[in-house]
Protein backbone atom coordinates (compact mmCIF):
# COMPACT_ATOMS: atom_id res chain seq x y z
CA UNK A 1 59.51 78.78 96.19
CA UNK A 2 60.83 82.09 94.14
CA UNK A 3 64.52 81.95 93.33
CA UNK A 4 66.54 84.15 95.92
CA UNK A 5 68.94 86.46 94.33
CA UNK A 6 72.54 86.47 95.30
CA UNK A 7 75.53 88.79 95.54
CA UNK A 8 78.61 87.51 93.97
CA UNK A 9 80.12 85.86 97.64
CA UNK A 10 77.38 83.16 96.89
CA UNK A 11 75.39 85.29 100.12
CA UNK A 12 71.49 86.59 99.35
CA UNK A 13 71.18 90.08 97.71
CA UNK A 14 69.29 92.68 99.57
CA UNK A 15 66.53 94.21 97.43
CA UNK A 16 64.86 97.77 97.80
CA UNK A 17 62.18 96.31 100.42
CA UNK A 18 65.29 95.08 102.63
CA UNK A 19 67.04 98.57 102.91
CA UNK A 20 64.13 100.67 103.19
CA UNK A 21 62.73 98.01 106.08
CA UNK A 22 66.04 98.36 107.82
CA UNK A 23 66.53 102.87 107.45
CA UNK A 24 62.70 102.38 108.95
CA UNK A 25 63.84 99.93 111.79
CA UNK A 26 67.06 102.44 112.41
CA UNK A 27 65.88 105.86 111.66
CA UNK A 28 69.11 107.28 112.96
CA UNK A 29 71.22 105.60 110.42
CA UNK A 30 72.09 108.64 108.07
CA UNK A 31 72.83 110.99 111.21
CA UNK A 32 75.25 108.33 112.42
CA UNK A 33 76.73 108.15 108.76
CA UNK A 34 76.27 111.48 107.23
CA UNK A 35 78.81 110.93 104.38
CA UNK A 36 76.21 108.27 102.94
CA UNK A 37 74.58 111.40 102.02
CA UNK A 38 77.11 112.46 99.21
CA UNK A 39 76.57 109.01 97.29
CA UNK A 40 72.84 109.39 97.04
CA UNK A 41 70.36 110.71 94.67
CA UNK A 42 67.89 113.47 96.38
CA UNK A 43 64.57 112.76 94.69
CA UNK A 44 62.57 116.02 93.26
CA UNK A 45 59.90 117.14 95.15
CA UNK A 46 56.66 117.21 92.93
CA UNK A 47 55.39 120.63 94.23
CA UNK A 48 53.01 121.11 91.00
CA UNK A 49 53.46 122.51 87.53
CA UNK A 50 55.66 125.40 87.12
CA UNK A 51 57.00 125.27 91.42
CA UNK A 52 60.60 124.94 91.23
CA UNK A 53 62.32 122.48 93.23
CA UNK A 54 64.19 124.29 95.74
CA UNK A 55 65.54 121.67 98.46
CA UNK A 56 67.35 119.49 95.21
CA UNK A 57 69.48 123.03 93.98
CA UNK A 58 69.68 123.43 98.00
CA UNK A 59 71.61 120.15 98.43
CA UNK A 60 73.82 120.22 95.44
CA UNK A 61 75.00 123.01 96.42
CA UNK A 62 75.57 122.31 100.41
CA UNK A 63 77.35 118.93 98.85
CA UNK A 64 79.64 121.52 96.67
CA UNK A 65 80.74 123.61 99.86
CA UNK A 66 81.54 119.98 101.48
CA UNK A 67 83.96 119.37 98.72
CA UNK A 68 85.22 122.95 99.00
CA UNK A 69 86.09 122.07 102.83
CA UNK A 70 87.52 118.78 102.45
CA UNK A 71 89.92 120.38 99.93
CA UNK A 72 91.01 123.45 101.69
CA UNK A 73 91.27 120.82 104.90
CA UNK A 74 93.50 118.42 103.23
CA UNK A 75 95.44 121.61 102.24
CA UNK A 76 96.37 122.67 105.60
CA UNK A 77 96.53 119.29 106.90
CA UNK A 78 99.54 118.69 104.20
CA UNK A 79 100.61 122.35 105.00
CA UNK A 80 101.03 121.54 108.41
CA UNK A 81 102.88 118.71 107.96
CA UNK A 82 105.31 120.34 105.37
CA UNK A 83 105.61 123.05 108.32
CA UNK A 84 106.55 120.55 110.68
CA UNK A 85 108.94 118.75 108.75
CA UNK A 86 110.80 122.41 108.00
CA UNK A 87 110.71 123.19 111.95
CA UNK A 88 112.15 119.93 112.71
CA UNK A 89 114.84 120.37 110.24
CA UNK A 90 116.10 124.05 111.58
CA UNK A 91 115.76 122.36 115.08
CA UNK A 92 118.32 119.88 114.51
CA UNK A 93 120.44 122.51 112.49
CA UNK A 94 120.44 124.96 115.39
CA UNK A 95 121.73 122.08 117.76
CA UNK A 96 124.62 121.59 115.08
CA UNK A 97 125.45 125.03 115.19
CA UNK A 98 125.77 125.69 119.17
CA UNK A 99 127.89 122.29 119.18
CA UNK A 100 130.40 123.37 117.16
CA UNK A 101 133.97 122.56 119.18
CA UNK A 102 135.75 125.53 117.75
CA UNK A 103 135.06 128.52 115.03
CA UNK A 104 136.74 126.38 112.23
CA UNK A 105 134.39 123.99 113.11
CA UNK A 106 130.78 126.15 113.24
CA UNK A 107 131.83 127.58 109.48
CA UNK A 108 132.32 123.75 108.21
CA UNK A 109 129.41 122.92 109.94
CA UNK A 110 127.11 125.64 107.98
CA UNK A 111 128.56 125.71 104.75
CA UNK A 112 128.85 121.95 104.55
CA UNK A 113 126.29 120.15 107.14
CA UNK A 114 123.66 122.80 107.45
CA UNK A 115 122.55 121.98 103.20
CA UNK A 116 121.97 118.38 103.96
CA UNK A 117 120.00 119.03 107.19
CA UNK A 118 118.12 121.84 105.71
CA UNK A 119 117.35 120.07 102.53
CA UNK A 120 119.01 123.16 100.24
CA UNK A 121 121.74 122.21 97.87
CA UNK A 122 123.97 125.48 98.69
CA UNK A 123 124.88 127.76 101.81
CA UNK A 124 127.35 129.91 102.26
CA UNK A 125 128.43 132.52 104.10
CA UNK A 126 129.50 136.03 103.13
CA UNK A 127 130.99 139.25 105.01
CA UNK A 128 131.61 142.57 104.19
CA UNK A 129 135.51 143.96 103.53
CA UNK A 130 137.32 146.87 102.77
CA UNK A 131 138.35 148.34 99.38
CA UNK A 132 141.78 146.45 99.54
CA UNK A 133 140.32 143.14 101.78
CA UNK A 134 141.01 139.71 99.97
CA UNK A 135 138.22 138.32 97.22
CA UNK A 136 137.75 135.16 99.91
CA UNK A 137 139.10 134.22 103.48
CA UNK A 138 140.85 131.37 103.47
CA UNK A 139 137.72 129.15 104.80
CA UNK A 140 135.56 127.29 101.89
CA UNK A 141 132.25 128.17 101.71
CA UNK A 142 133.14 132.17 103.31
CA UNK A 143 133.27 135.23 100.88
CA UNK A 144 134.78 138.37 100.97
CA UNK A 145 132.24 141.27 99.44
CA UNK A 146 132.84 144.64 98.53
CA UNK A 147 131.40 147.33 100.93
CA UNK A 148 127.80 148.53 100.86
CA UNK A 149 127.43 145.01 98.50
CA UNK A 150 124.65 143.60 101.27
CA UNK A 151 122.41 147.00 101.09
CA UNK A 152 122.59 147.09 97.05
CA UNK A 153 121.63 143.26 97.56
CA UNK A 154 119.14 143.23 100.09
CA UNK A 155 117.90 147.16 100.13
CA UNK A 156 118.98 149.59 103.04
CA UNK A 157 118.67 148.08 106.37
CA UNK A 158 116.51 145.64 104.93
CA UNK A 159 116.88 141.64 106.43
CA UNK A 160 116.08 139.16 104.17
CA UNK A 161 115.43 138.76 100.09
CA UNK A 162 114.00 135.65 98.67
CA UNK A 163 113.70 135.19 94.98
CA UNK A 164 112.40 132.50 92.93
CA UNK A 165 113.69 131.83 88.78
CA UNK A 166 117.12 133.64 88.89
CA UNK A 167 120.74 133.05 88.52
CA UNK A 168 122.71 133.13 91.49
CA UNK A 169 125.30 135.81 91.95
CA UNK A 170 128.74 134.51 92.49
CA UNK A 171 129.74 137.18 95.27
CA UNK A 172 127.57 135.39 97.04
CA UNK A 173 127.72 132.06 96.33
CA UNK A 174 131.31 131.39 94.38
CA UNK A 175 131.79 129.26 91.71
CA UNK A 176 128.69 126.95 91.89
CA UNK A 177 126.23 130.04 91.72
CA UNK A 178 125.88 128.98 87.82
CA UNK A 179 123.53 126.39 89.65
CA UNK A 180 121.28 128.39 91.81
CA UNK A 181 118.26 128.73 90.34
CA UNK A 182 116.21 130.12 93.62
CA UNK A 183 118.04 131.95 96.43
CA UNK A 184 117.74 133.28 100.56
CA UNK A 185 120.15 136.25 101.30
CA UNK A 186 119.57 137.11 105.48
CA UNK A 187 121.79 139.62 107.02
CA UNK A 188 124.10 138.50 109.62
CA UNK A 189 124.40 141.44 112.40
CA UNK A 190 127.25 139.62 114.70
CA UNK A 191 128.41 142.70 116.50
CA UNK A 192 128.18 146.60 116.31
CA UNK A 193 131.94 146.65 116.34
CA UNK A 194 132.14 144.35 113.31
CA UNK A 195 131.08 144.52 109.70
CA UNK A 196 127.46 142.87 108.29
CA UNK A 197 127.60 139.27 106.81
CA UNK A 198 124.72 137.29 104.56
CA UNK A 199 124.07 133.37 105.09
CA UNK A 200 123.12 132.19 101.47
CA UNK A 201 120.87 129.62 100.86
CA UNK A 202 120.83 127.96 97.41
CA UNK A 203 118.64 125.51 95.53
CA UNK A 204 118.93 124.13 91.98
CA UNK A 205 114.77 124.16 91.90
CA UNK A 206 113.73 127.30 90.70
CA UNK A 207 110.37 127.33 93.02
CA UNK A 208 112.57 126.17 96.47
CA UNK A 209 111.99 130.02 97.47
CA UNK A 210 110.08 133.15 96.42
CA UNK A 211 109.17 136.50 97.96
CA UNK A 212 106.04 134.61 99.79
CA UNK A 213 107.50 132.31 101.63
CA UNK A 214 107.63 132.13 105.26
CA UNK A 215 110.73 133.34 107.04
CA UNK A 216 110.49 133.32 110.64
CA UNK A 217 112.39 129.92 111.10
CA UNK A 218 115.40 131.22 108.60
CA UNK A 219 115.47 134.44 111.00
CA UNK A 220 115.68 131.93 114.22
CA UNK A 221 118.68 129.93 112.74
CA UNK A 222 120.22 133.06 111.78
CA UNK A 223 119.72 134.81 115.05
CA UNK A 224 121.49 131.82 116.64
CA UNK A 225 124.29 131.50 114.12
CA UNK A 226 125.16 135.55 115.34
CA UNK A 227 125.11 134.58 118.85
CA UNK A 228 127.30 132.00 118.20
CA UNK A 229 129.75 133.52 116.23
CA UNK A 230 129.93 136.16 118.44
CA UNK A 231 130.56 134.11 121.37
CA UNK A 232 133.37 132.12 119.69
CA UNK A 233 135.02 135.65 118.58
CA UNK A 234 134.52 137.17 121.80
CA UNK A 235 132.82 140.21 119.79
CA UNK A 236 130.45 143.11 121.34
CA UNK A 237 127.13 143.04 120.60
């Protein structure tokens, strides 16, 4: 009797014969496991002398756009997560925010709480004065700036800036701007019978923000910070 040939485990080997016996006995294999497809070797056709093999460069390159789509899918699948994660954060922010028990209490809550629930290493908070009005209210965290500072800052009547690779300006953020590397500035519009404000957001990372990234959740924590400052100062809207 012919020697048997064994795997490794001590259990028999299959040869050639045994795999193409059992593809013939299951003809349905590959379409049940189509990503046995990407280890295997498509043989050339033989078509004659001088016929190039189309169906081989046909493959190859169908097994390229695969890879192309697994990447861009693993992409938004870590995208979405990193999206979720963000939305989660400002969630739990916002309910900090509204549950402040007194004003004192909502500005410690943003310029101290808010960084750790946000993940950002610096926020503060910023409103416009008059030519003789105080450098800083007596509230850490709250600066005083000088007027028409937020339009030369943001542009005229514009929201938001976002930069990315900078120095952070210390109207804005105090002493520890020396620190800020990337930077949020969004306009805070409490009331028409009051002055503008800015809530700064701060990182050490130069690449924490830029002018491409998303601000729709920033805008939704901001819109409720107004409301709520405006409720707790009785202000008009």
């Amino acid at each position: 009797m012919a020697d048997t040939d064994t795997s490794d485990d001590g259990t028999p080997a299959l040869s050639a014969d045994d795999v193409a016996a059992y593809l013939k006995a299951h003809p349905d294999f590959l379409a049940q496991h189509p990503a046995v497809l990407d280890t295997l070797q498509i043989p050339p056709r033989q078509s004659g002398a001088g016929v190039v093999d189309m169906q081989a460069a046909m493959v190859k390159r169908l097994r390229a756009n695969i890879d192309k789509l697994r990447a861009v899918q693993q992409e938004l699948i870590s995208a979405g997560r990193a999206n979720q994660i963000t939305q989660n954060r400002v969630h739990v922010a916002v309910l900090s925010v509204i549950q402040a028990t007194s004003f004192e209490k909502l500005i410690h809550t943003v310029t101290h709480e808010l960084p750790g629930l946000l993940d950002v290493d610096f926020i503060a908070l910023a409103i416009e004065g008059t030519e003789d009005a105080p450098r800083r209210v007596p509230v850490r965290g709250v600066y005083v700036l000088a007027p028409g500072a937020i339009d030369a800052a943001l542009g005229p009547g514009e929201s938001a800036r976002l930069r990315g690779d900078i120095i952070g300006e210390e109207a804005f953020f105090g002493p520890v701007a020396r620190h800020v590397r990337s930077d949020v500035l969004v306009r805070l519009r409490v009331s028409s019978g009051s002055p503008d404000g800015v809530i700064a957001f701060g990182s050490r990372q130069g690449s924490t923000f830029g002018p491409n990234q998303s601000t729709e959740l920033l805008f939704f924590l901001t819109r409720v910070l107004e409301n709520t400052i405006r409720a707790w100062l009785d202000l008009p809207e």
